[in-house]
C-alpha atoms as a PDB file:
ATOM      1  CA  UNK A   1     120.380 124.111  87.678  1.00  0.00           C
ATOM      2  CA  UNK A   2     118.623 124.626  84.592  1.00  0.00           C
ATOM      3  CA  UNK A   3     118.209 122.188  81.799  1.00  0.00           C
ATOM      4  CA  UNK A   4     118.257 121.842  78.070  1.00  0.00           C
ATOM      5  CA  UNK A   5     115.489 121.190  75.622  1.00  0.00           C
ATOM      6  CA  UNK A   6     116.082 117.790  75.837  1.00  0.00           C
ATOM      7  CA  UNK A   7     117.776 117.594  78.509  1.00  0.00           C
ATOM      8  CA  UNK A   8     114.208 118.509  80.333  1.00  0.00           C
ATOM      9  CA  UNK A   9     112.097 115.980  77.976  1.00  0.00           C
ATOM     10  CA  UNK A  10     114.159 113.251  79.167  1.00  0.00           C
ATOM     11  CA  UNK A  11     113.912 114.178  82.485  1.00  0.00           C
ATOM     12  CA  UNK A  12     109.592 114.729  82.145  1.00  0.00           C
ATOM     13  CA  UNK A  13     109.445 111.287  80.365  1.00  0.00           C
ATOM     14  CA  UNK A  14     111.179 109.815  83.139  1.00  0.00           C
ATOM     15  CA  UNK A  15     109.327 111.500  85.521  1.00  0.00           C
ATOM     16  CA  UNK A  16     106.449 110.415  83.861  1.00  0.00           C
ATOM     17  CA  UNK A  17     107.398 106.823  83.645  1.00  0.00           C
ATOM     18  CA  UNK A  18     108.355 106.782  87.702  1.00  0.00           C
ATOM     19  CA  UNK A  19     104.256 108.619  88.219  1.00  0.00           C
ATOM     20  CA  UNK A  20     102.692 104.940  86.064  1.00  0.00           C
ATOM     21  CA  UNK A  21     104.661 103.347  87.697  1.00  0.00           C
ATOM     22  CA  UNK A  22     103.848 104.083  90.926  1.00  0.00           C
ATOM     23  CA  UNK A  23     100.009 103.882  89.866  1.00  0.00           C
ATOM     24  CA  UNK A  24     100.053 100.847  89.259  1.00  0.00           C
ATOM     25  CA  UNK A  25     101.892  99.313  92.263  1.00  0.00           C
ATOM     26  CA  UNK A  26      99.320 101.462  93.992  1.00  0.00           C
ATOM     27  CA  UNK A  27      96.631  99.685  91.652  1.00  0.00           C
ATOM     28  CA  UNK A  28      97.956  95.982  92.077  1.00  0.00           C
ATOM     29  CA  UNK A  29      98.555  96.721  95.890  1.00  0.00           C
ATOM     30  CA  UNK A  30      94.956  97.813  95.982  1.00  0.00           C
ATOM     31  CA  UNK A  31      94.027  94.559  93.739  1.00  0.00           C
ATOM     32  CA  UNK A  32      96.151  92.342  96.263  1.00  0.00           C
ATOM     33  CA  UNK A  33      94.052  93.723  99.240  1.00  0.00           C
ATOM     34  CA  UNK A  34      90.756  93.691  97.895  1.00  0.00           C
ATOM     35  CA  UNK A  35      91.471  89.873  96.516  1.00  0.00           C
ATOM     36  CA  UNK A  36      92.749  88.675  99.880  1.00  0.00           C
ATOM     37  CA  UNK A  37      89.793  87.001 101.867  1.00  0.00           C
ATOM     38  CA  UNK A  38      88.417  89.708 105.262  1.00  0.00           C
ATOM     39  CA  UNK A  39      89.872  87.883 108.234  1.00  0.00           C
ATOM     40  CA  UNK A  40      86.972  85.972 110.455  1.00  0.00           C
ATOM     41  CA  UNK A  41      86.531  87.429 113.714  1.00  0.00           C
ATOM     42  CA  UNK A  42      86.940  85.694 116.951  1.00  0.00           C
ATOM     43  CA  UNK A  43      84.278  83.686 117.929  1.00  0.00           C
ATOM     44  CA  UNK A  44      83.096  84.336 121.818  1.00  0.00           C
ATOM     45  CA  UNK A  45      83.650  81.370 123.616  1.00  0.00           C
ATOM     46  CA  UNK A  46      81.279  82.635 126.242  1.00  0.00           C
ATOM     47  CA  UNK A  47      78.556  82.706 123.479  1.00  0.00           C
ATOM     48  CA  UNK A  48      79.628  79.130 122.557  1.00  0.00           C
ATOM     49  CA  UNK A  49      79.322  77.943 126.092  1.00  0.00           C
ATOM     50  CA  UNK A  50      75.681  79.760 126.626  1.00  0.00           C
ATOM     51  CA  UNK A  51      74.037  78.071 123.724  1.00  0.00           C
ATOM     52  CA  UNK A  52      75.633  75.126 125.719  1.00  0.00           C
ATOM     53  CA  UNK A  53      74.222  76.031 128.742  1.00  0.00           C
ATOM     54  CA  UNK A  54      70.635  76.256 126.917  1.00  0.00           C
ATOM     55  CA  UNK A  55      70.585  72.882 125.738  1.00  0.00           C
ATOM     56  CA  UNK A  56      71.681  71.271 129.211  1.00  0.00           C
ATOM     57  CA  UNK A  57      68.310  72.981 130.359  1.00  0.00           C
ATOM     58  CA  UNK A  58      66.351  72.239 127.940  1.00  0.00           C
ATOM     59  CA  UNK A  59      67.166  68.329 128.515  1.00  0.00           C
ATOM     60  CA  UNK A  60      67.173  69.296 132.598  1.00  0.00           C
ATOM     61  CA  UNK A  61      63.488  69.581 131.556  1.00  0.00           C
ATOM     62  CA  UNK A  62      62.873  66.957 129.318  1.00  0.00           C
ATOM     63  CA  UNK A  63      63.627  63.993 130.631  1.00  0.00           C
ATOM     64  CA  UNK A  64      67.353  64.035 130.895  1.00  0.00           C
ATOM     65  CA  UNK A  65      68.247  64.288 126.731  1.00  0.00           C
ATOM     66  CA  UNK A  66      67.350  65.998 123.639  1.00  0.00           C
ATOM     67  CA  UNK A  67      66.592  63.088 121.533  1.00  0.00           C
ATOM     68  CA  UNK A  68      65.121  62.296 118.068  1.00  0.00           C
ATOM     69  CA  UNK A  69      61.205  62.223 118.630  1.00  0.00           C
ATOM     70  CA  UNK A  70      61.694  63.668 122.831  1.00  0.00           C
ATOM     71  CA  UNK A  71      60.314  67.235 123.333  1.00  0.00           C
ATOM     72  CA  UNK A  72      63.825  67.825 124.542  1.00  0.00           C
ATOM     73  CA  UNK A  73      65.124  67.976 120.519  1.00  0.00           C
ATOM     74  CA  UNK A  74      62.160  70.268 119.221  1.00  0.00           C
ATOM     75  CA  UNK A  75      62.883  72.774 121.918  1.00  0.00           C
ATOM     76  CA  UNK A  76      66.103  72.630 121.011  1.00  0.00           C
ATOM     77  CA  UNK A  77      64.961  73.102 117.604  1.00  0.00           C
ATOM     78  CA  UNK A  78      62.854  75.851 118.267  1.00  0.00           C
ATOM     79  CA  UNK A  79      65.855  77.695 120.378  1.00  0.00           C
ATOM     80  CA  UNK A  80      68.054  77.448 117.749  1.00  0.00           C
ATOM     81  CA  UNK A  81      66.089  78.853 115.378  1.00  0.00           C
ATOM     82  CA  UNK A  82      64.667  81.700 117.502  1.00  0.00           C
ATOM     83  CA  UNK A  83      68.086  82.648 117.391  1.00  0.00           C
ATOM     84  CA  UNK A  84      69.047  82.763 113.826  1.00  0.00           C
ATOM     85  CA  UNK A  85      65.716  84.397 113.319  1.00  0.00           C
ATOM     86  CA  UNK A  86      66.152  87.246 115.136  1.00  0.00           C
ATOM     87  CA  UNK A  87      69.965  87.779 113.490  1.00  0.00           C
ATOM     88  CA  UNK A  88      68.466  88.019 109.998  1.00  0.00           C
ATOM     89  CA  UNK A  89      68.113  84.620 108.551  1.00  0.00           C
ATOM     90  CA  UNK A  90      65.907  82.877 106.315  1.00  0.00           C
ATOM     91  CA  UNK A  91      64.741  80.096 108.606  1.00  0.00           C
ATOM     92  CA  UNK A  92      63.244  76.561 107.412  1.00  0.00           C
ATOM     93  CA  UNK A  93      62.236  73.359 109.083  1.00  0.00           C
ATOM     94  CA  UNK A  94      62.224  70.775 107.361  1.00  0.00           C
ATOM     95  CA  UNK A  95      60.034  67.491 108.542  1.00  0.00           C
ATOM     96  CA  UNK A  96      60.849  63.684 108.354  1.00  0.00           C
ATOM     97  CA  UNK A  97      59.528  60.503 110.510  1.00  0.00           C
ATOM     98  CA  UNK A  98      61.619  57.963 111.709  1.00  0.00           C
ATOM     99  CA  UNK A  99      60.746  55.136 113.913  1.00  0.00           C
ATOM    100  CA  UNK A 100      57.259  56.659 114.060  1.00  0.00           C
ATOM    101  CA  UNK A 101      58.287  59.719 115.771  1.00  0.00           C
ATOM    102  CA  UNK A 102      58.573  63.036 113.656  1.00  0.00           C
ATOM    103  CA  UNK A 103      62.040  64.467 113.032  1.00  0.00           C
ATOM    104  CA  UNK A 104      63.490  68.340 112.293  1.00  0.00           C
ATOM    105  CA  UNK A 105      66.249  69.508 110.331  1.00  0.00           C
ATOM    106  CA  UNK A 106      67.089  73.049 110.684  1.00  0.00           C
ATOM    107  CA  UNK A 107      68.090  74.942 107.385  1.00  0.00           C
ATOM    108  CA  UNK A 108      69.262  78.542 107.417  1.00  0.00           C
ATOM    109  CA  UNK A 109      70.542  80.962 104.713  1.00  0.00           C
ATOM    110  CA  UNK A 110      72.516  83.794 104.897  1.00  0.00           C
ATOM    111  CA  UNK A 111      70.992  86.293 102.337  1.00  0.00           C
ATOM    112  CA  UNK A 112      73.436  87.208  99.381  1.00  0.00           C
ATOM    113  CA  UNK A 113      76.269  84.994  97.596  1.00  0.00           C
ATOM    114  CA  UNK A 114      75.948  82.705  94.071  1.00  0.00           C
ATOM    115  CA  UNK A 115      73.553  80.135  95.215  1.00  0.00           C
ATOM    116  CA  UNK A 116      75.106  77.868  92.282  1.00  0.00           C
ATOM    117  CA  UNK A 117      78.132  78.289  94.835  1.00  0.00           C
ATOM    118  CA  UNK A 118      76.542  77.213  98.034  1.00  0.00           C
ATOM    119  CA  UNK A 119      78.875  76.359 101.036  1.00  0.00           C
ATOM    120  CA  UNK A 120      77.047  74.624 104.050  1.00  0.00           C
ATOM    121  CA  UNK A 121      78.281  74.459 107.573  1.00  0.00           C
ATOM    122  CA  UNK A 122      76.041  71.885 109.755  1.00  0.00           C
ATOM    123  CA  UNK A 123      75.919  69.458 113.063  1.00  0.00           C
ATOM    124  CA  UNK A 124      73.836  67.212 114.163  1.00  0.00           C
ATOM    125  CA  UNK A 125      71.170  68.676 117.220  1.00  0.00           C
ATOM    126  CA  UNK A 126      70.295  65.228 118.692  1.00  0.00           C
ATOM    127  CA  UNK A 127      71.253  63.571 121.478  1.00  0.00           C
ATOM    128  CA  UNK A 128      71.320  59.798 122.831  1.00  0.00           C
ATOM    129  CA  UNK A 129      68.524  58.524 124.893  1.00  0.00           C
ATOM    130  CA  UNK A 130      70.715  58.320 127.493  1.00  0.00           C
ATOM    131  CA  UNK A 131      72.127  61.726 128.166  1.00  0.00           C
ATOM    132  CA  UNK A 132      72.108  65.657 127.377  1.00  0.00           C
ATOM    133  CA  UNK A 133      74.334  65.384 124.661  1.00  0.00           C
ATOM    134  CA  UNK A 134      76.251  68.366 125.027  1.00  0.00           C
ATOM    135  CA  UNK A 135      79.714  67.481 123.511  1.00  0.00           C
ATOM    136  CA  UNK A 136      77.629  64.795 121.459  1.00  0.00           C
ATOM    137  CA  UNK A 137      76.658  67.405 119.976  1.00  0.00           C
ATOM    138  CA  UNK A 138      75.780  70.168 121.739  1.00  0.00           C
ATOM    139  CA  UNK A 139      79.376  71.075 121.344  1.00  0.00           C
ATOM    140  CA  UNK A 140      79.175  71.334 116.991  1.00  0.00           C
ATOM    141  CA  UNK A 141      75.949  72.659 117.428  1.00  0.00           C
ATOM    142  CA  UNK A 142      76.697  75.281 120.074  1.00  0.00           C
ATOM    143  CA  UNK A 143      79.925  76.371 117.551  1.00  0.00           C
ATOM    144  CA  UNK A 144      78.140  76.601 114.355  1.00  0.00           C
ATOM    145  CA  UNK A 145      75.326  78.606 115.901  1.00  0.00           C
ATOM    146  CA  UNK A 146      77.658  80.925 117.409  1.00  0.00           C
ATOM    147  CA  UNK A 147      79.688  81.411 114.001  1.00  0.00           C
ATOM    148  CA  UNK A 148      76.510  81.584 112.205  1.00  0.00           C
ATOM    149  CA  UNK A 149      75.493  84.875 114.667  1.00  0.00           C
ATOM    150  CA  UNK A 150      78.647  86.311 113.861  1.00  0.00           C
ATOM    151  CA  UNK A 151      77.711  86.049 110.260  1.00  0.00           C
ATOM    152  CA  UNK A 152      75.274  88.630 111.062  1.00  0.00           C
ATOM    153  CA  UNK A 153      76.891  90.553 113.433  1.00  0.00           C
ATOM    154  CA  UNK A 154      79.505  90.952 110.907  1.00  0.00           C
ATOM    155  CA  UNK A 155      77.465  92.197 108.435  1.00  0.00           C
ATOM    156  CA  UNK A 156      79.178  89.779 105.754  1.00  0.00           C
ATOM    157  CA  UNK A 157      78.661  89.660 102.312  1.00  0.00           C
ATOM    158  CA  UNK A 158      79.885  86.628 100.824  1.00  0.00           C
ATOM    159  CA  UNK A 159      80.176  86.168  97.109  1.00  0.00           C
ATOM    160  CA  UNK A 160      79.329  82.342  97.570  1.00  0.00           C
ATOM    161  CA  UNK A 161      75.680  81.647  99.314  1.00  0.00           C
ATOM    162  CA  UNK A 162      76.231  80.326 102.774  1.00  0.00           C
ATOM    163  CA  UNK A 163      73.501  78.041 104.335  1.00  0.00           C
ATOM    164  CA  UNK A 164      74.001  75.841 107.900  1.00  0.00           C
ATOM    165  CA  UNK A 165      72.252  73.178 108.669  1.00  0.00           C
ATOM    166  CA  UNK A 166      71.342  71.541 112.086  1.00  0.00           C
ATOM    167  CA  UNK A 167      70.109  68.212 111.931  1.00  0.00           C
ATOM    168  CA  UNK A 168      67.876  65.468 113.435  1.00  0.00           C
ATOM    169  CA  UNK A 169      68.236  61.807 114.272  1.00  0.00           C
ATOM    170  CA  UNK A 170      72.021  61.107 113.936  1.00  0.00           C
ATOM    171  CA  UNK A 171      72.292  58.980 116.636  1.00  0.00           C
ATOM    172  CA  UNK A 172      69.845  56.727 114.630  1.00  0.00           C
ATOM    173  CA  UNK A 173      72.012  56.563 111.677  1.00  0.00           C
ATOM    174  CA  UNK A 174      72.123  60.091 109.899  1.00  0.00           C
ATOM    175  CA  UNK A 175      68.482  60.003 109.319  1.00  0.00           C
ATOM    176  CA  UNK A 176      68.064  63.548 109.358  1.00  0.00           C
ATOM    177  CA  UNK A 177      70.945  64.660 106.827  1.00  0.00           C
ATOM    178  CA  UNK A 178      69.924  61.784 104.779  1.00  0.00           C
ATOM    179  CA  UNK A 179      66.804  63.405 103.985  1.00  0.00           C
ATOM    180  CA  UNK A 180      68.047  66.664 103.520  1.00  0.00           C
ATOM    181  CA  UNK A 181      70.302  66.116 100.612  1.00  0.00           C
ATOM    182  CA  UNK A 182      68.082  63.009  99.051  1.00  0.00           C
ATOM    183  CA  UNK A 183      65.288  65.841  98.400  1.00  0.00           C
ATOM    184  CA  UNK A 184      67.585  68.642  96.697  1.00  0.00           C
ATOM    185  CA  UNK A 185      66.436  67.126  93.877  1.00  0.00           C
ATOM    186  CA  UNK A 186      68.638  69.289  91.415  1.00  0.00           C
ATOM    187  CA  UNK A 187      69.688  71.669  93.569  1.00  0.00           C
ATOM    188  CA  UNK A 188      72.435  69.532  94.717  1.00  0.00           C
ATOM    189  CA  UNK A 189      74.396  70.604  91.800  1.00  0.00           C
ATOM    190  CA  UNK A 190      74.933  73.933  93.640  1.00  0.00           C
ATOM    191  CA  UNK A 191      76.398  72.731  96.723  1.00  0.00           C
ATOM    192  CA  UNK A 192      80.037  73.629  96.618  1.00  0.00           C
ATOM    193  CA  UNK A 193      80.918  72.080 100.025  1.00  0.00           C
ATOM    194  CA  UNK A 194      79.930  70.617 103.126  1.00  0.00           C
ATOM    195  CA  UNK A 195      81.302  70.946 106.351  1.00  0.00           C
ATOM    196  CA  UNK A 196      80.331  68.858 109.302  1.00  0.00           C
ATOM    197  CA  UNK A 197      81.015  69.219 113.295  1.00  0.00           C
ATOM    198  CA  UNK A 198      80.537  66.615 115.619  1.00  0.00           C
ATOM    199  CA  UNK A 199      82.064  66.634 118.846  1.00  0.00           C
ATOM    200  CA  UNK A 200      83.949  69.585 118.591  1.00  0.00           C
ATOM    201  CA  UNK A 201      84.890  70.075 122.779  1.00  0.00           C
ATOM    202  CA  UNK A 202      86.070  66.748 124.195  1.00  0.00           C
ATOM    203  CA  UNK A 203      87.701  67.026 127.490  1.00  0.00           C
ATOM    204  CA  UNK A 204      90.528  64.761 126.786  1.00  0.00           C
ATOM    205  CA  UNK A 205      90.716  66.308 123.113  1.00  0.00           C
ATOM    206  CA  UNK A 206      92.576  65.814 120.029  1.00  0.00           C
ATOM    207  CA  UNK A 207      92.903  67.993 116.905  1.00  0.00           C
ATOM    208  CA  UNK A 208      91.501  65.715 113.678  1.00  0.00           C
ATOM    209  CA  UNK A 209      90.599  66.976 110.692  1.00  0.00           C
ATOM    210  CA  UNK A 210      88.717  65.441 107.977  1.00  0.00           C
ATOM    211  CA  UNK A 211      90.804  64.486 104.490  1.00  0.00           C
ATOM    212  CA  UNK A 212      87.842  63.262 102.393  1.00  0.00           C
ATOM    213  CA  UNK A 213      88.636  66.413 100.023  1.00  0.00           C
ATOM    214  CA  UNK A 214      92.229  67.982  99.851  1.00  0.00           C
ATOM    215  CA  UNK A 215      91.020  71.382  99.455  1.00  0.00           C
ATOM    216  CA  UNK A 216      88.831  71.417 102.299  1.00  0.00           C
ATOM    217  CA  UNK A 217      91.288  69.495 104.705  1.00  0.00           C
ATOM    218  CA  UNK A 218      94.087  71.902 103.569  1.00  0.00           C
ATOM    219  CA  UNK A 219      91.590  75.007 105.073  1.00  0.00           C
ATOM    220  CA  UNK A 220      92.011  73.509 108.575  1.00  0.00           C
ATOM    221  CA  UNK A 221      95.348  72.557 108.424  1.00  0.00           C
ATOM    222  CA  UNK A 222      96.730  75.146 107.495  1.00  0.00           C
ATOM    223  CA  UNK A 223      94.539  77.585 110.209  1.00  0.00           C
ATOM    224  CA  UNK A 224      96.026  74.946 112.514  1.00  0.00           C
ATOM    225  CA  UNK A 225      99.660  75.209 111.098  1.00  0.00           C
ATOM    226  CA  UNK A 226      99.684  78.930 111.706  1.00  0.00           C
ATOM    227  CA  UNK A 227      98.829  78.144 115.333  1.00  0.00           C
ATOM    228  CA  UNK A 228     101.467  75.598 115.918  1.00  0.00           C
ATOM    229  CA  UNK A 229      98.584  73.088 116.982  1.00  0.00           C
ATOM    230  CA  UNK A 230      99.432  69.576 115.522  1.00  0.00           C
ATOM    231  CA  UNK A 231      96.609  67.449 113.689  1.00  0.00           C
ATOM    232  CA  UNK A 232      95.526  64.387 112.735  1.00  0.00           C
ATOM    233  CA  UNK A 233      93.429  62.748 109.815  1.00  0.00           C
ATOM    234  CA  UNK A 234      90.645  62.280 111.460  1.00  0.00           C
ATOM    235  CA  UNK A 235      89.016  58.230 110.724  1.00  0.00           C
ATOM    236  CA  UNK A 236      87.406  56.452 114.064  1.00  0.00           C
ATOM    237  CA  UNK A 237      84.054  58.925 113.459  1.00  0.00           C
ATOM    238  CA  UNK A 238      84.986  58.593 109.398  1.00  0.00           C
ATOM    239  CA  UNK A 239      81.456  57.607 107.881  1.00  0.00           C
ATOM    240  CA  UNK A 240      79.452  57.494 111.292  1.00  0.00           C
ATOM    241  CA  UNK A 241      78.841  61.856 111.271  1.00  0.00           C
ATOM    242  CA  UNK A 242      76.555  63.272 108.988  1.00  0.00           C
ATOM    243  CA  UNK A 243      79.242  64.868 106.271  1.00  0.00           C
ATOM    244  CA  UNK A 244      79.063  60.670 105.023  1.00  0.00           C
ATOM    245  CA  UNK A 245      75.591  61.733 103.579  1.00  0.00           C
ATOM    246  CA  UNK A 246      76.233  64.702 101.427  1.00  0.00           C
ATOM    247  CA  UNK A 247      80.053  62.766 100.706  1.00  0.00           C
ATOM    248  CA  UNK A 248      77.856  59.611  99.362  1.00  0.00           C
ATOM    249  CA  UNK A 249      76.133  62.556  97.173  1.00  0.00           C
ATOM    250  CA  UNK A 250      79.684  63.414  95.360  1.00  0.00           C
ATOM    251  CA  UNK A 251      79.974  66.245  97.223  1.00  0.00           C
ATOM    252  CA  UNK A 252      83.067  67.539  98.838  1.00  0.00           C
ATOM    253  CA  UNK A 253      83.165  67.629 102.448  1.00  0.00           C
ATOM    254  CA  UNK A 254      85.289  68.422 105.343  1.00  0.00           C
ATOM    255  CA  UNK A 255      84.956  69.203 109.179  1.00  0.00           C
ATOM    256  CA  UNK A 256      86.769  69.376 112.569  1.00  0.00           C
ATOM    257  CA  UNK A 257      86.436  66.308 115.455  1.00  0.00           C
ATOM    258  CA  UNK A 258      88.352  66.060 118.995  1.00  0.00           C
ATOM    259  CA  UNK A 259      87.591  62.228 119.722  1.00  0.00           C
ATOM    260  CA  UNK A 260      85.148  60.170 121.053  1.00  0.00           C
ATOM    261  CA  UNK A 261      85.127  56.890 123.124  1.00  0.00           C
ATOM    262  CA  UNK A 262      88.618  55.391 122.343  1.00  0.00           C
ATOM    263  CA  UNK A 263      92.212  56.032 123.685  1.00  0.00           C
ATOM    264  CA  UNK A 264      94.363  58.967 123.797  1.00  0.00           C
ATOM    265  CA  UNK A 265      98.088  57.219 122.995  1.00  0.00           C
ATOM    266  CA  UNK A 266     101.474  58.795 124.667  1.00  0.00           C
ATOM    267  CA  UNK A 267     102.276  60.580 121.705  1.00  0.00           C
ATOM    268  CA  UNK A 268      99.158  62.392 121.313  1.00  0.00           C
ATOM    269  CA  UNK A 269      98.822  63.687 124.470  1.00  0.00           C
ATOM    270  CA  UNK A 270     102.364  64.792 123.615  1.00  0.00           C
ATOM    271  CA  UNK A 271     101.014  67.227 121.206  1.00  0.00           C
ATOM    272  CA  UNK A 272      97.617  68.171 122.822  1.00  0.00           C
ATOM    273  CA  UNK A 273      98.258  67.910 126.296  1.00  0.00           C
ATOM    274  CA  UNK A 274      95.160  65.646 128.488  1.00  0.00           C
ATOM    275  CA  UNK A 275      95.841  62.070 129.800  1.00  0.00           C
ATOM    276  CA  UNK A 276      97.299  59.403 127.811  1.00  0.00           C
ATOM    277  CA  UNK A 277      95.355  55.885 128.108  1.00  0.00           C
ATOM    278  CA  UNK A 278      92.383  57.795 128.292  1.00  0.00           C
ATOM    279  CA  UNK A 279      89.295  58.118 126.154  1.00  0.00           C
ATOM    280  CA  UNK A 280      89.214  61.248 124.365  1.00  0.00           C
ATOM    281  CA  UNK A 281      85.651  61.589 125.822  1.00  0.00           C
ATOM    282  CA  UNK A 282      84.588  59.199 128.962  1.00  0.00           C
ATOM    283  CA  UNK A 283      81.313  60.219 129.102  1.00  0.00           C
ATOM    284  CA  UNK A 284      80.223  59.352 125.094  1.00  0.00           C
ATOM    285  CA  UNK A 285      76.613  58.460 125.217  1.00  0.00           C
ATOM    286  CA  UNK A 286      76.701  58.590 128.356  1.00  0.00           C
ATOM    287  CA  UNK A 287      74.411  60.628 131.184  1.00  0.00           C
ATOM    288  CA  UNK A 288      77.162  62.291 132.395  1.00  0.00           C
ATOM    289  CA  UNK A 289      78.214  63.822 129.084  1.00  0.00           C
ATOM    290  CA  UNK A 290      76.863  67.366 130.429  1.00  0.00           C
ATOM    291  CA  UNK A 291      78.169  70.868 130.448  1.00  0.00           C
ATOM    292  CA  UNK A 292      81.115  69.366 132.939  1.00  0.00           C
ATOM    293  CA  UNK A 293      82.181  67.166 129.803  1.00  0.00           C
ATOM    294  CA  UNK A 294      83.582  69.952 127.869  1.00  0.00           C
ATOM    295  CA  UNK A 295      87.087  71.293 127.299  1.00  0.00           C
ATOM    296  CA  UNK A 296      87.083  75.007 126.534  1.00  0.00           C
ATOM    297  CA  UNK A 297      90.023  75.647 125.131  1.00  0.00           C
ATOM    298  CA  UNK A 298      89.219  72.888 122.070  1.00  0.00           C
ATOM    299  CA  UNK A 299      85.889  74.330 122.203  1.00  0.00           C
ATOM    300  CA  UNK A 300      87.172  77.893 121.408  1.00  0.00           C
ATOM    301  CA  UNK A 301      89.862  77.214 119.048  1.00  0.00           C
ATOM    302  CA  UNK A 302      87.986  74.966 116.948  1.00  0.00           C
ATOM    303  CA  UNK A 303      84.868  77.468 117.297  1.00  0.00           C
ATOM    304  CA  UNK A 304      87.244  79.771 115.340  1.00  0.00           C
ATOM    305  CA  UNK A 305      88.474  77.429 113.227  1.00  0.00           C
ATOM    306  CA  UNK A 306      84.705  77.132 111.911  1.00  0.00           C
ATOM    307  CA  UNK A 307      84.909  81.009 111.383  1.00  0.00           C
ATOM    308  CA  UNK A 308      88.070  81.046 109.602  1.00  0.00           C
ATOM    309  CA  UNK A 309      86.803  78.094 107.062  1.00  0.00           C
ATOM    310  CA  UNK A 310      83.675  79.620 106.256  1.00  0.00           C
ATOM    311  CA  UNK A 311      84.646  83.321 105.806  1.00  0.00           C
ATOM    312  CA  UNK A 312      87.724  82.166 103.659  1.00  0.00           C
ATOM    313  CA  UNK A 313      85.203  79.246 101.519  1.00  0.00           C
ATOM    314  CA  UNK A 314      82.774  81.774 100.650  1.00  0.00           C
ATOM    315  CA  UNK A 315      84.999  84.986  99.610  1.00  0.00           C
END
């Protein structure tokens, strides 16, 4: 069929009109995709549970713990950082004394991101007197390690600066983190967030999440949500982990716990599964809280919770 004059303009105008318009759909699809934050990768629990594996041998040779001031913590100092080394960090230990013993924190930055725009990811390293530590807190350690090498293996780019932390007498009253943020001097201005992971493997676990800042809690929950995992505000370890030092700071924190020494009720072990009337963890602070003391499947998904926070925090 052949057209008029204008018969053909109209039809080339709205020809032309249906090509923009399908540019820019293309465009704002394009704009959609590049705007939505790169999915975090599954974290290996197997990696999780070597790093684990480490620090039960490094207290195997140290006396039985990996404790503030005990050659058990600085070679687990030294092993974590070896690690984060190799994968491309900027590494820094940071010294402190308590009790007349010297102390380490670990600091490590990912290179890249606004440094005005810093999110942190940390745990404490030490362990009671009395035992290994390796949920308390082996297990947070062992997790943001693991996340932290998948930051490299990744290759990711963040447009915020991401920095972890690993940190040193805890058990004494967060000594270590305590020092860290009371010498940023002005540089705590830049810190966007903190997140904090202590006891992050329980064998009789729960799923708690911190609510000290609605943004941050609303991360986890939702990560959660999606997996049809139940949670709870987390508030028996609220002030007694090391986020309370950087929250007492102004600055907003968040993090991930699966219980410590008190009881599991009926209707949590509803949701999670594990023995009601129960602690969450027997063996707190105890010898016997080894690599036996550990469930995996809290230790995996909330390994990958970490992941999920921190790659969608610093996009």
């Amino acid at each position: 069929m052949t057209h008029s004059p204008r018969t053909r303009r109209v039809v080339l105008v709205a020809g032309a009109c249906t090509a923009v318009a399908a540019l820019l759909g293309t465009a704002a699809a394009a704009q959609a995709t590049t705007s939505a934050p790169l999915a975090a990768p599954d974290i290996p629990i197997a990696g999780v549970k070597g790093h684990l594996d480490k620090l039960q041998s490094i207290a195997d040779a140290n006396g039985g713990n990996r404790a503030h001031g005990r050659p058990g913590y600085k070679a687990s100092i030294d092993y974590v950082k070896g690690k984060l080394d190799d994968a491309g960090f900027t590494t820094k230990v940071q010294e402190f004394n308590y009790g007349g013993r010297k102390g380490y924190n670990l600091i490590a930055d990912w290179p890249g991101g606004k440094e005005d725009q810093t999110v942190m990811a940390g745990a404490h390293l030490d362990s009671v007197g009395r035992g290994p530590g390796i949920n308390d807190n082996g297990s947070g350690s062992a997790g943001v390690l693991e996340v932290a090498l998948a930051v490299s293996r990744e290759g990711l780019k963040p447009t915020k600066h991401l920095r972890f932390g690993w940190w040193g007498a805890e058990e004494y009253g967060l000594v270590g983190s305590r020092h860290y943020v009371n010498n940023l001097g002005g540089d705590r201005s830049k810190i966007d967030s903190y997140l904090n992971f202590d006891m992050i493997g329980s064998p009789n676990p729960g799923y708690f999440v911190y609510d000290d800042d609605a943004r941050l809690e609303k991360v986890f929950k939702d990560w959660y949500a999606a997996k049809n995992i139940v949670t709870e505000i987390e508030t028996e370890g609220d002030g007694r982990s090391d986020h309370a030092s950087f929250k007492d700071a102004g600055i907003p924190v968040g993090g991930l716990f699966t219980g410590a020494g008190y009881i599991k009720s009926q209707e949590q072990a509803k949701n999670w599964g594990g023995e009601a009337g129960r602690p969450f963890d027997p063996c707190y602070h105890q010898s016997c809280d080894s690599t036996k003391n550990i469930d995996d499947k809290a230790l995996d998904n909330n390994s990958d919770a970490i992941a999920h926070a921190l790659w969608e925090l610093t996009s």
